[in-house]
PDB file of N, CA and C in Angstrom:
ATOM      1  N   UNK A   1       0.832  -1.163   0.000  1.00  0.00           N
ATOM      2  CA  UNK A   1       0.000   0.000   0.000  1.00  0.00           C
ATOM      3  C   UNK A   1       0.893   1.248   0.000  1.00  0.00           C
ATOM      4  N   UNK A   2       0.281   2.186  -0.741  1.00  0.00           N
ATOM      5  CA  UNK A   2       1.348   3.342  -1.176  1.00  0.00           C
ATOM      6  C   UNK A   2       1.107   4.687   0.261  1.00  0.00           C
ATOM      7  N   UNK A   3       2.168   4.749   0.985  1.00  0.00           N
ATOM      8  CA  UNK A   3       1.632   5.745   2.063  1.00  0.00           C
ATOM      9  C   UNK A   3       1.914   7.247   2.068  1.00  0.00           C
ATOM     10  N   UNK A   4       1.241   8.303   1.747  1.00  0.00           N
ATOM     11  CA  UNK A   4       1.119   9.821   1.434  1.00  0.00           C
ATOM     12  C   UNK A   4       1.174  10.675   2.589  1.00  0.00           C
ATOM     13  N   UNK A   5       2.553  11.352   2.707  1.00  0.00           N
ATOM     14  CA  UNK A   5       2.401  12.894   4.212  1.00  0.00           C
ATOM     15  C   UNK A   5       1.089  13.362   3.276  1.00  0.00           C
ATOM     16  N   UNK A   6       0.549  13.272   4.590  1.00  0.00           N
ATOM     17  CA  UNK A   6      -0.421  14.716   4.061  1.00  0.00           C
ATOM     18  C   UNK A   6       0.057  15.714   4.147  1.00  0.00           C
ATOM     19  N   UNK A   7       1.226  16.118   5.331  1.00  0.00           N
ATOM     20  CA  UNK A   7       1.806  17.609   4.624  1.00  0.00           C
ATOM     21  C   UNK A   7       2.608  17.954   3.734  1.00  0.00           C
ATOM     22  N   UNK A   8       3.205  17.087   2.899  1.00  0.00           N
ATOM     23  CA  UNK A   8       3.324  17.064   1.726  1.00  0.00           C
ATOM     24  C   UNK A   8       2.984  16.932   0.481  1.00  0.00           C
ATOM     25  N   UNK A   9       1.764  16.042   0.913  1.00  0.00           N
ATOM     26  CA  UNK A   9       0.697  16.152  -0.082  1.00  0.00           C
ATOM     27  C   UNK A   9       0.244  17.897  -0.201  1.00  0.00           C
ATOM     28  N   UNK A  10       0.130  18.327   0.536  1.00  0.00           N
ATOM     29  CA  UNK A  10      -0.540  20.027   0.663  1.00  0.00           C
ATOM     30  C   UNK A  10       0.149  20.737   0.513  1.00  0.00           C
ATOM     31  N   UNK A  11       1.741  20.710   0.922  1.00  0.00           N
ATOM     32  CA  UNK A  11       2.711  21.549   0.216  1.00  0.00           C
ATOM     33  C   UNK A  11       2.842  21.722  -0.962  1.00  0.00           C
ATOM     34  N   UNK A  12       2.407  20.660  -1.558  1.00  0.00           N
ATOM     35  CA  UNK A  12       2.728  20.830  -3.496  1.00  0.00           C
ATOM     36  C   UNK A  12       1.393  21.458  -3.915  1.00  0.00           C
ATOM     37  N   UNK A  13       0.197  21.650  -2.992  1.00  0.00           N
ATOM     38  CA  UNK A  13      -1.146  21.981  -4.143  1.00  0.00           C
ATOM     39  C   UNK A  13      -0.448  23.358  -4.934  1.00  0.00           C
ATOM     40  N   UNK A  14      -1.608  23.175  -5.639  1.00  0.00           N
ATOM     41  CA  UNK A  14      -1.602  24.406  -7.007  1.00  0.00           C
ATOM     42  C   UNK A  14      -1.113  25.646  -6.352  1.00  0.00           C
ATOM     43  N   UNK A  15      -2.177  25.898  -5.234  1.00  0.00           N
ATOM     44  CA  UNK A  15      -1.710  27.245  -4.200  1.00  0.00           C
ATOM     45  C   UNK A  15      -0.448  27.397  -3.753  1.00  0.00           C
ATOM     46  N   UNK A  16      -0.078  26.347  -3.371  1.00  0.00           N
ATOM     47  CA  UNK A  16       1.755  26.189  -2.919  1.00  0.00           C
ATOM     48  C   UNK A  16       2.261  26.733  -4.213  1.00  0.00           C
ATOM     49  N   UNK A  17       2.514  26.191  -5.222  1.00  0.00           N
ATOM     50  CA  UNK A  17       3.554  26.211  -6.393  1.00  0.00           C
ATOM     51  C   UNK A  17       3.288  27.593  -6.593  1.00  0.00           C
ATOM     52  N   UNK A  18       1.740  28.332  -6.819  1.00  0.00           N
ATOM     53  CA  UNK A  18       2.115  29.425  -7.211  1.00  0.00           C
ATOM     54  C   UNK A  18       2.897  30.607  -6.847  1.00  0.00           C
ATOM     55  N   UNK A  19       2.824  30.353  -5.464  1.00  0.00           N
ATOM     56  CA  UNK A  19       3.311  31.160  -4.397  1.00  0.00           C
ATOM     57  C   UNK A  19       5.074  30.662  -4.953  1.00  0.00           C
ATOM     58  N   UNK A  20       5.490  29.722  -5.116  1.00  0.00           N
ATOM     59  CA  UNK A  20       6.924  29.297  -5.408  1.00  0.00           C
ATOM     60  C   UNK A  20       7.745  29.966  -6.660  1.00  0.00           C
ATOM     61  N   UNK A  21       6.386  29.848  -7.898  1.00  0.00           N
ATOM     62  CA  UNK A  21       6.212  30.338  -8.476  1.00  0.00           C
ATOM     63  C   UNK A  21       6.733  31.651  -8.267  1.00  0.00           C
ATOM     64  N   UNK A  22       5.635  32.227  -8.216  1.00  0.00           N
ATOM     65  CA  UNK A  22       5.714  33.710  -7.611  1.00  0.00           C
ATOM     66  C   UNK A  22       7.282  34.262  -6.679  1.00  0.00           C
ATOM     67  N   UNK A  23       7.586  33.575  -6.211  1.00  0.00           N
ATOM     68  CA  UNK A  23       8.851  34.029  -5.466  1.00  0.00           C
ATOM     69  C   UNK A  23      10.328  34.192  -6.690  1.00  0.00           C
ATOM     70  N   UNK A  24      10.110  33.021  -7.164  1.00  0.00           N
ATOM     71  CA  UNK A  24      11.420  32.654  -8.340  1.00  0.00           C
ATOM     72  C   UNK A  24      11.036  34.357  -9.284  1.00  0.00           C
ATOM     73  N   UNK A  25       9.831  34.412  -9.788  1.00  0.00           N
ATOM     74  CA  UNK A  25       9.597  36.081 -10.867  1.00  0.00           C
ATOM     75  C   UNK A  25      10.001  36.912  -9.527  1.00  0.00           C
ATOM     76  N   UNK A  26       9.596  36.757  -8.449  1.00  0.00           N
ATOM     77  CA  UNK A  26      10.024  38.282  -8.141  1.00  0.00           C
ATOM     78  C   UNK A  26      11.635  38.550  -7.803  1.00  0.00           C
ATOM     79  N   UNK A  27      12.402  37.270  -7.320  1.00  0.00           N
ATOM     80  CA  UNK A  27      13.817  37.304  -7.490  1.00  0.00           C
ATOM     81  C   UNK A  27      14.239  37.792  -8.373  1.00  0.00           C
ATOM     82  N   UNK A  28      13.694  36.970  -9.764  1.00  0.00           N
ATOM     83  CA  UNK A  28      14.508  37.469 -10.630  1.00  0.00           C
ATOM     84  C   UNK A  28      14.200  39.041 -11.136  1.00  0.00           C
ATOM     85  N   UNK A  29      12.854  39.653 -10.746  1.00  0.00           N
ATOM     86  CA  UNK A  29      12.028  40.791 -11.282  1.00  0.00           C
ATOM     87  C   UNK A  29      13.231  41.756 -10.652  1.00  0.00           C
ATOM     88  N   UNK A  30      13.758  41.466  -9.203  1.00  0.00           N
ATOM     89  CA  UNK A  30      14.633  42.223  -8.836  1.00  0.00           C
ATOM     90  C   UNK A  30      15.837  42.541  -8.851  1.00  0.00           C
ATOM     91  N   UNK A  31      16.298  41.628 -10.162  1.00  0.00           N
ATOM     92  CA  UNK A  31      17.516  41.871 -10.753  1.00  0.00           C
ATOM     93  C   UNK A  31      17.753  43.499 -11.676  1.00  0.00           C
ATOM     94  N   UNK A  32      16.891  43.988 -12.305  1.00  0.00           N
ATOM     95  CA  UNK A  32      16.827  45.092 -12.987  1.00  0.00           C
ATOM     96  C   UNK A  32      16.912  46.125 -12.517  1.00  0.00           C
ATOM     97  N   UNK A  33      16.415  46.192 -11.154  1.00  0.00           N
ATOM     98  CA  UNK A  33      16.329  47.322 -10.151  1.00  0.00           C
ATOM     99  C   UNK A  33      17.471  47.359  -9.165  1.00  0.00           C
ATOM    100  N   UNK A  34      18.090  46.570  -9.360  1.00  0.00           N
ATOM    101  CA  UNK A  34      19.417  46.403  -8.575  1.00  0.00           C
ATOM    102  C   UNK A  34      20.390  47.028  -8.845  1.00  0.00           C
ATOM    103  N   UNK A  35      20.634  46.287 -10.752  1.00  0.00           N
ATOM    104  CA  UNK A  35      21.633  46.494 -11.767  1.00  0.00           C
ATOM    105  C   UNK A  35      21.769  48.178 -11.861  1.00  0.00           C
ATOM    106  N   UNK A  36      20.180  48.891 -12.252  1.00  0.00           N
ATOM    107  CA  UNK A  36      20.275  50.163 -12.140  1.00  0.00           C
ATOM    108  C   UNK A  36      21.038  51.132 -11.615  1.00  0.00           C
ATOM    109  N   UNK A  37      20.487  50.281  -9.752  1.00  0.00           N
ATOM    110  CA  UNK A  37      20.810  51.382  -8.785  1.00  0.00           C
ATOM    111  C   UNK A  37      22.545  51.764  -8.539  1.00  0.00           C
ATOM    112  N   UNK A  38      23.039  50.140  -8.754  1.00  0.00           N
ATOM    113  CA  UNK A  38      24.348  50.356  -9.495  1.00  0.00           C
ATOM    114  C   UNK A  38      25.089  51.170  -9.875  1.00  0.00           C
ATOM    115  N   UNK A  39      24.358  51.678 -11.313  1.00  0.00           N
ATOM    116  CA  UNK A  39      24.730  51.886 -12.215  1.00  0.00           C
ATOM    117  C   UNK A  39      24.237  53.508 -12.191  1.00  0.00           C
ATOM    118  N   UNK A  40      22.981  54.322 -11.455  1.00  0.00           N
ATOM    119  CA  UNK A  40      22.432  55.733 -11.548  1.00  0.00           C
ATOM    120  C   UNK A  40      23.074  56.268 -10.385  1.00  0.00           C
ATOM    121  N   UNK A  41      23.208  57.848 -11.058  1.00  0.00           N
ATOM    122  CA  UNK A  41      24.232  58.644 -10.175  1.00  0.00           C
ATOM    123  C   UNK A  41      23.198  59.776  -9.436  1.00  0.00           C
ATOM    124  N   UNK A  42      22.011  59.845  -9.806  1.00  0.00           N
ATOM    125  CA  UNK A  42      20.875  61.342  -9.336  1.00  0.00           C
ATOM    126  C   UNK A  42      20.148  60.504  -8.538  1.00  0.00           C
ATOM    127  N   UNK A  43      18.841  60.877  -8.347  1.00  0.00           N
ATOM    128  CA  UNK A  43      17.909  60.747  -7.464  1.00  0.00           C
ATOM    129  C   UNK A  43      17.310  58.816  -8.321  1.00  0.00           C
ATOM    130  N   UNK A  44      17.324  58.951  -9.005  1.00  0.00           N
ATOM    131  CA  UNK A  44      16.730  57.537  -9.621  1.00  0.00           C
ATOM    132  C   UNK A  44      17.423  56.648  -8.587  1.00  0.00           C
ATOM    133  N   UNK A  45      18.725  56.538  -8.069  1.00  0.00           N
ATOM    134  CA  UNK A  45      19.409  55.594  -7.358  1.00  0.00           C
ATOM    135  C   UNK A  45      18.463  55.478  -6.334  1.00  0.00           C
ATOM    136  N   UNK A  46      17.936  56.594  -5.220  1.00  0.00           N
ATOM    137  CA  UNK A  46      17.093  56.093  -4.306  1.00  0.00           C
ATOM    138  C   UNK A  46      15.821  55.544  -4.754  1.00  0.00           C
ATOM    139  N   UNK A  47      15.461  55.661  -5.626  1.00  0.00           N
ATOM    140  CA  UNK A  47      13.737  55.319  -6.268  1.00  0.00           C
ATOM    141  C   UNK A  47      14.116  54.080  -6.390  1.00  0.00           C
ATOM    142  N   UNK A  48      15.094  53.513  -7.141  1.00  0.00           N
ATOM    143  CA  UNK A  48      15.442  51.720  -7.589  1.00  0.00           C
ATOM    144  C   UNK A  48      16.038  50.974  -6.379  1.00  0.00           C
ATOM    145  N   UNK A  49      16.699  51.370  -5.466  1.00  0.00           N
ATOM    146  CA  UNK A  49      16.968  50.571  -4.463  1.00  0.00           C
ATOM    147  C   UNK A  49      15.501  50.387  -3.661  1.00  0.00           C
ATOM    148  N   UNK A  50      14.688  51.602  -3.212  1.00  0.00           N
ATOM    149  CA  UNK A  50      13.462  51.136  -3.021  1.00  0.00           C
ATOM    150  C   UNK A  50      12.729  49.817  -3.306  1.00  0.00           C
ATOM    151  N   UNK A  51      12.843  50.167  -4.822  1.00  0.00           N
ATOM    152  CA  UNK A  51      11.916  49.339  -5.559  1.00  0.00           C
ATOM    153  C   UNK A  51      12.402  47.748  -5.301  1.00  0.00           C
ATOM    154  N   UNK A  52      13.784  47.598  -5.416  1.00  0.00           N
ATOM    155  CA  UNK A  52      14.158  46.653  -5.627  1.00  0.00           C
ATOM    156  C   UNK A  52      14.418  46.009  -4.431  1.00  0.00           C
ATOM    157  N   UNK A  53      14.275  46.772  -3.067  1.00  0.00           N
ATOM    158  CA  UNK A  53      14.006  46.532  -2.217  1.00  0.00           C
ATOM    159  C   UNK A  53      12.299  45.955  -1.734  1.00  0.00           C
ATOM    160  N   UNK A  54      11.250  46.682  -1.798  1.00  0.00           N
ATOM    161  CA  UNK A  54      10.407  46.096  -1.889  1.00  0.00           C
ATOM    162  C   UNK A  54       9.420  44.748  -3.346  1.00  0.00           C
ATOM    163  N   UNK A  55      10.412  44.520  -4.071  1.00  0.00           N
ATOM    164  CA  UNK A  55      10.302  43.123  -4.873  1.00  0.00           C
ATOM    165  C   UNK A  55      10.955  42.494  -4.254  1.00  0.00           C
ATOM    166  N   UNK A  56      12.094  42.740  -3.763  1.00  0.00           N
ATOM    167  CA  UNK A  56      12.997  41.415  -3.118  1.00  0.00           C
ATOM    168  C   UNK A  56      12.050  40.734  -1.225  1.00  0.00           C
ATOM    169  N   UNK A  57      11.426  41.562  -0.700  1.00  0.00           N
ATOM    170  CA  UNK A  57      10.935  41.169   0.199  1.00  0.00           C
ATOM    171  C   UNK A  57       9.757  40.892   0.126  1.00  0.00           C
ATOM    172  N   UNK A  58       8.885  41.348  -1.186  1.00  0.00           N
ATOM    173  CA  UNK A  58       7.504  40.761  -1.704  1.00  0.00           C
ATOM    174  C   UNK A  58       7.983  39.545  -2.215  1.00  0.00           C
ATOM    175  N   UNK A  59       8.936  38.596  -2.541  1.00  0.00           N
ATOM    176  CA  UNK A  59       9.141  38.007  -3.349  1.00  0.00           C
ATOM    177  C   UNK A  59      10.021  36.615  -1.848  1.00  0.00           C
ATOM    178  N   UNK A  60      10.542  37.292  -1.046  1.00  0.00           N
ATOM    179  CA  UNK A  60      10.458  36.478   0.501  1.00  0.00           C
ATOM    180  C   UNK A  60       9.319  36.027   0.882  1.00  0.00           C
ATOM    181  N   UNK A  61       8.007  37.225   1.050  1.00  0.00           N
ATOM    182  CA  UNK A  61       6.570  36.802   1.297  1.00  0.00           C
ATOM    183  C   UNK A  61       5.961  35.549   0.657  1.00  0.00           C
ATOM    184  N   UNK A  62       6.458  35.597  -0.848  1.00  0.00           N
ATOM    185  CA  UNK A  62       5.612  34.436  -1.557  1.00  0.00           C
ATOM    186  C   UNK A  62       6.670  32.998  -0.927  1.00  0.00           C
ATOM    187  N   UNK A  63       7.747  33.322  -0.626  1.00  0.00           N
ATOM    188  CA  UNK A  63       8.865  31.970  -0.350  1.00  0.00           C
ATOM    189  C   UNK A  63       8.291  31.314   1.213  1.00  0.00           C
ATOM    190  N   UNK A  64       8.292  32.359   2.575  1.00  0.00           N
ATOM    191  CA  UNK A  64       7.738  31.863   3.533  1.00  0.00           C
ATOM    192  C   UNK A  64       6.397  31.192   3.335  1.00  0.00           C
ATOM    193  N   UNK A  65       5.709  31.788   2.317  1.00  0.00           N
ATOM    194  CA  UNK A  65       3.953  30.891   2.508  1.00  0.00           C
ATOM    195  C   UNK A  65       4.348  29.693   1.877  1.00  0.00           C
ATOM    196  N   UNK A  66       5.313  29.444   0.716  1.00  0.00           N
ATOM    197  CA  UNK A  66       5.176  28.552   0.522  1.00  0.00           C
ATOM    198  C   UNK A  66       5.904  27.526   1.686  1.00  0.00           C
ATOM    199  N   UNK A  67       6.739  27.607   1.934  1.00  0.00           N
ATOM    200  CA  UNK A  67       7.419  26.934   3.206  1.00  0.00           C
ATOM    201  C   UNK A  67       6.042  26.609   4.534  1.00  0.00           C
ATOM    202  N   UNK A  68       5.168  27.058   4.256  1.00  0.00           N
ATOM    203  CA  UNK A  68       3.988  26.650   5.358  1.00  0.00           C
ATOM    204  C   UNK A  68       4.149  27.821   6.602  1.00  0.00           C
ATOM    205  N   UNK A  69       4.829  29.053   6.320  1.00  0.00           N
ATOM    206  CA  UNK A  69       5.395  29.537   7.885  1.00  0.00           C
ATOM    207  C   UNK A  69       4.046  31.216   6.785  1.00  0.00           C
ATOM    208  N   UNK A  70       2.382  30.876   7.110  1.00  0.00           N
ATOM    209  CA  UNK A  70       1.742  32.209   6.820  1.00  0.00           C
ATOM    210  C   UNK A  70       2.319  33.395   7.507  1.00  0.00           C
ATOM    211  N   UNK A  71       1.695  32.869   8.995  1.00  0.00           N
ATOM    212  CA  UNK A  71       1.877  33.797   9.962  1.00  0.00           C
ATOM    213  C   UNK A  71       3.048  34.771   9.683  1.00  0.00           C
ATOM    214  N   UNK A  72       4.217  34.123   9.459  1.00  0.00           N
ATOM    215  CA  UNK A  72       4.955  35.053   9.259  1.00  0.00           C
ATOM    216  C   UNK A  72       5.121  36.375   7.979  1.00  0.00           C
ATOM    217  N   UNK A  73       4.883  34.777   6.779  1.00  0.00           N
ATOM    218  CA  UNK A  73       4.596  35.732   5.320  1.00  0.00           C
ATOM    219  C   UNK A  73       3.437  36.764   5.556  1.00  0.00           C
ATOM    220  N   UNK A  74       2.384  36.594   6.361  1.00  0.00           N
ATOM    221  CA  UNK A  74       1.433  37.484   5.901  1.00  0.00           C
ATOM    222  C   UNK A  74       1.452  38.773   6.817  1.00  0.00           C
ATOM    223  N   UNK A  75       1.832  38.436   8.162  1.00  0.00           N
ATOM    224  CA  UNK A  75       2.294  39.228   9.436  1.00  0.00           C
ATOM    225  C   UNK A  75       3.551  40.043   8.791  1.00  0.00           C
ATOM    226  N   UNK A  76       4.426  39.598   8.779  1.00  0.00           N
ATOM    227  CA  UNK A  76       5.636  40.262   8.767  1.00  0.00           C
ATOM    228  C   UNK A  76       6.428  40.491   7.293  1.00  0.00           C
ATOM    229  N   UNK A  77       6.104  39.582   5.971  1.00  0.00           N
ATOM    230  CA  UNK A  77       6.667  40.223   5.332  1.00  0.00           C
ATOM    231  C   UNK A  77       6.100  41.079   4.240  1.00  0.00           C
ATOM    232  N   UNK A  78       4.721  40.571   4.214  1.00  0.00           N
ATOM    233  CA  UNK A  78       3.441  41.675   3.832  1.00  0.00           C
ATOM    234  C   UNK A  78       3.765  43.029   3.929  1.00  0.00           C
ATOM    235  N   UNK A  79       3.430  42.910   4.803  1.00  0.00           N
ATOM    236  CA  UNK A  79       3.385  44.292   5.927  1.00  0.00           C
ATOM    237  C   UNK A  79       5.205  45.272   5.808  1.00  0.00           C
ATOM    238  N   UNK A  80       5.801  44.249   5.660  1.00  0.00           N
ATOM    239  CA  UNK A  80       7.047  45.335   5.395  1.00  0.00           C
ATOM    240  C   UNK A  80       7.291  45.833   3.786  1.00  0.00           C
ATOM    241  N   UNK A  81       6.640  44.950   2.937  1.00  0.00           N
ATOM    242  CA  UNK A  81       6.945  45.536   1.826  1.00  0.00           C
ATOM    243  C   UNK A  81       5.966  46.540   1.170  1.00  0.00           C
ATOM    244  N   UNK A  82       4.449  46.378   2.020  1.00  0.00           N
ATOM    245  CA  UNK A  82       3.764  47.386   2.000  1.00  0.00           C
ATOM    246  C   UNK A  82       4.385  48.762   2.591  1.00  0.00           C
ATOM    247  N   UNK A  83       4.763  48.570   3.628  1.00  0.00           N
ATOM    248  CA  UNK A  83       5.473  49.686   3.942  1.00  0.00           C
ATOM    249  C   UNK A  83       6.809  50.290   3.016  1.00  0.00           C
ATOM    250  N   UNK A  84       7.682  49.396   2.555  1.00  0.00           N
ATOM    251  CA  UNK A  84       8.495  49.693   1.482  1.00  0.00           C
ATOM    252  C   UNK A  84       7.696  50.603   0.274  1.00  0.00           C
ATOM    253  N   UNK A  85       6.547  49.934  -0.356  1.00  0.00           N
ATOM    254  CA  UNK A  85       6.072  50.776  -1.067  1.00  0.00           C
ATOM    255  C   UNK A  85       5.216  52.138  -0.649  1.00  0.00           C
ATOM    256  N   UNK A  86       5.119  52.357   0.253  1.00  0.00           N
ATOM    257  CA  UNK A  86       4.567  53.308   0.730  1.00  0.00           C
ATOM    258  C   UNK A  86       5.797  54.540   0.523  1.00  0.00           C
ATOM    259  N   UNK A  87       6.591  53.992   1.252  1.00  0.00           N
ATOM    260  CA  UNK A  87       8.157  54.888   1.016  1.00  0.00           C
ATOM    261  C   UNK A  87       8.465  54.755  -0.194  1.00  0.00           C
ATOM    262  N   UNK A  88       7.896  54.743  -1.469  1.00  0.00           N
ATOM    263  CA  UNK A  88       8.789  54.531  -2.767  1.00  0.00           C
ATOM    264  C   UNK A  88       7.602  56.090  -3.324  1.00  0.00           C
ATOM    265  N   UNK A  89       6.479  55.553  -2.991  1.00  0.00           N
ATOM    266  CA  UNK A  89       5.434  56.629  -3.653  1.00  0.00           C
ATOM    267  C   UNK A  89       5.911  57.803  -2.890  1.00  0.00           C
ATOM    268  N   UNK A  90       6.185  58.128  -1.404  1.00  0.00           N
ATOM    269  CA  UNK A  90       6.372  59.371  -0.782  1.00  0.00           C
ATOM    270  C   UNK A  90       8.321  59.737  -1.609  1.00  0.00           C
ATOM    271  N   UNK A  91       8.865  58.668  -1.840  1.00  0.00           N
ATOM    272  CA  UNK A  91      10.106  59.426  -2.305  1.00  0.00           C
ATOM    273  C   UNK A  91      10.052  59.976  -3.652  1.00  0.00           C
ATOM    274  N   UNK A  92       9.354  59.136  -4.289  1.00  0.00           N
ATOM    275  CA  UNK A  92       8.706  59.386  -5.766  1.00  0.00           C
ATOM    276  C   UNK A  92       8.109  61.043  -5.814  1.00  0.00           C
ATOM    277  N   UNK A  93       7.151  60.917  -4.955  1.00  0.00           N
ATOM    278  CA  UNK A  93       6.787  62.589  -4.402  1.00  0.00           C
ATOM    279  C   UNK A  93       7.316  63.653  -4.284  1.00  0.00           C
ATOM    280  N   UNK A  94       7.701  63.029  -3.597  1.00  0.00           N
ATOM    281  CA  UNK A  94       9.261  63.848  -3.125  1.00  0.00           C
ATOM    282  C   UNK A  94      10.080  65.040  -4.184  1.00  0.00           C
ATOM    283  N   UNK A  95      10.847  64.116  -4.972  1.00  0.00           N
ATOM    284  CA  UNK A  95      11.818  64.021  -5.803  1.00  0.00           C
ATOM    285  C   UNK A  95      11.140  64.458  -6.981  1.00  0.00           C
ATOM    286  N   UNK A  96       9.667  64.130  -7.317  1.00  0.00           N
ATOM    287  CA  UNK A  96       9.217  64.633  -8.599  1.00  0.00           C
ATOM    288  C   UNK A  96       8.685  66.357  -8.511  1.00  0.00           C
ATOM    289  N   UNK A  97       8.510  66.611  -6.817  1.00  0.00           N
ATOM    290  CA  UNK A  97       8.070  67.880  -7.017  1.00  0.00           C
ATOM    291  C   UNK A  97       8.814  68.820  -5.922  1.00  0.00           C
ATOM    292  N   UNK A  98       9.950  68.514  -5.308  1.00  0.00           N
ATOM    293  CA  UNK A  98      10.815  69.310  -4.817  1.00  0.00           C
ATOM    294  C   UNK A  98      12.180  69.570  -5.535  1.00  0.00           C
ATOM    295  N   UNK A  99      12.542  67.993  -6.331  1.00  0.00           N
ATOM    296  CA  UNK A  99      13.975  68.552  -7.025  1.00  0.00           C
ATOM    297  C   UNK A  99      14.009  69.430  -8.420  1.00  0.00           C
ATOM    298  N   UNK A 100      15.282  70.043  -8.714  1.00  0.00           N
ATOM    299  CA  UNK A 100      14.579  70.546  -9.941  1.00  0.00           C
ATOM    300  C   UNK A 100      15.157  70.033 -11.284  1.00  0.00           C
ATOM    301  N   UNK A 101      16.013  68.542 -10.874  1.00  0.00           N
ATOM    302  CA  UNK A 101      15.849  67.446 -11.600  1.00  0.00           C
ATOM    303  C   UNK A 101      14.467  66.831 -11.903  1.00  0.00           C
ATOM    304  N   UNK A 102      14.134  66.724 -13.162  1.00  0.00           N
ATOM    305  CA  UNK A 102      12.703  66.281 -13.593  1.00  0.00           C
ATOM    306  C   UNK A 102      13.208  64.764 -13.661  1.00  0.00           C
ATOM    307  N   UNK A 103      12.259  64.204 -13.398  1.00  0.00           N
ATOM    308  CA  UNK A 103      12.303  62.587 -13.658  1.00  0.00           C
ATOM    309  C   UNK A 103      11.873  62.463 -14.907  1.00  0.00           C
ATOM    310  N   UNK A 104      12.424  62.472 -15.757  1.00  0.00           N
ATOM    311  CA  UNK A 104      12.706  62.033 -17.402  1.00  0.00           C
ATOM    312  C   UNK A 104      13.077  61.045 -18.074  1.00  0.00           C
ATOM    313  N   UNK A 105      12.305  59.726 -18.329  1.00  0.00           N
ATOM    314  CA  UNK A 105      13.204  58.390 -18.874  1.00  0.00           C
ATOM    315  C   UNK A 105      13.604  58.665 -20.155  1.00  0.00           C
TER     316      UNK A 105
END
């Protein structure tokens, strides 16, 4: 007789993978915003470390749920990258209407 963890059986559902899913795009999503910040010498440097700061810890969030640890993904790393983006729109703010560098791509 063939014998099945059930918590392994439930780690792999559809919901799991996507979340796994989901973690691997936002790793890699946060390669671009990295490379940038690198690479920019004005105000863009703080806007992309932001950014690439809050993908890299939205992208932790999807890794803890899948690992089975919510509480934490949804408590703690939710919640910090919401807050990351909160600070990206107020620097964004910021910078688009106090410097007299225009944000120009």
């Amino acid at each position: 007789m063939l014998r099945v963890n059930l918590n392994n059986l439930a780690r792999m559902s559809d919901g799991n993978l996507l979340h796994l899913g989901s973690a691997v795009l936002m790793f890699a999503a946060a390669i671009v915003p990295i490379y940038l910040s690198l690479r920019l010498k004005s105000n863009f440097r703080i806007l992309t470390v932001l950014l690439a700061v809050f993908i890299f810890v939205h992208g932790i969030y999807h890794l803890a749920y899948y690992a089975g640890e919510e509480v934490l993904g949804e408590g703690f790393f939710r919640t910090i990258s919401i807050v990351v983006l909160i600070i990206f729109g107020i620097a964004f703010i910021y910078i688009s209407r106090f410097k007299k560098e225009k944000l120009i791509v």
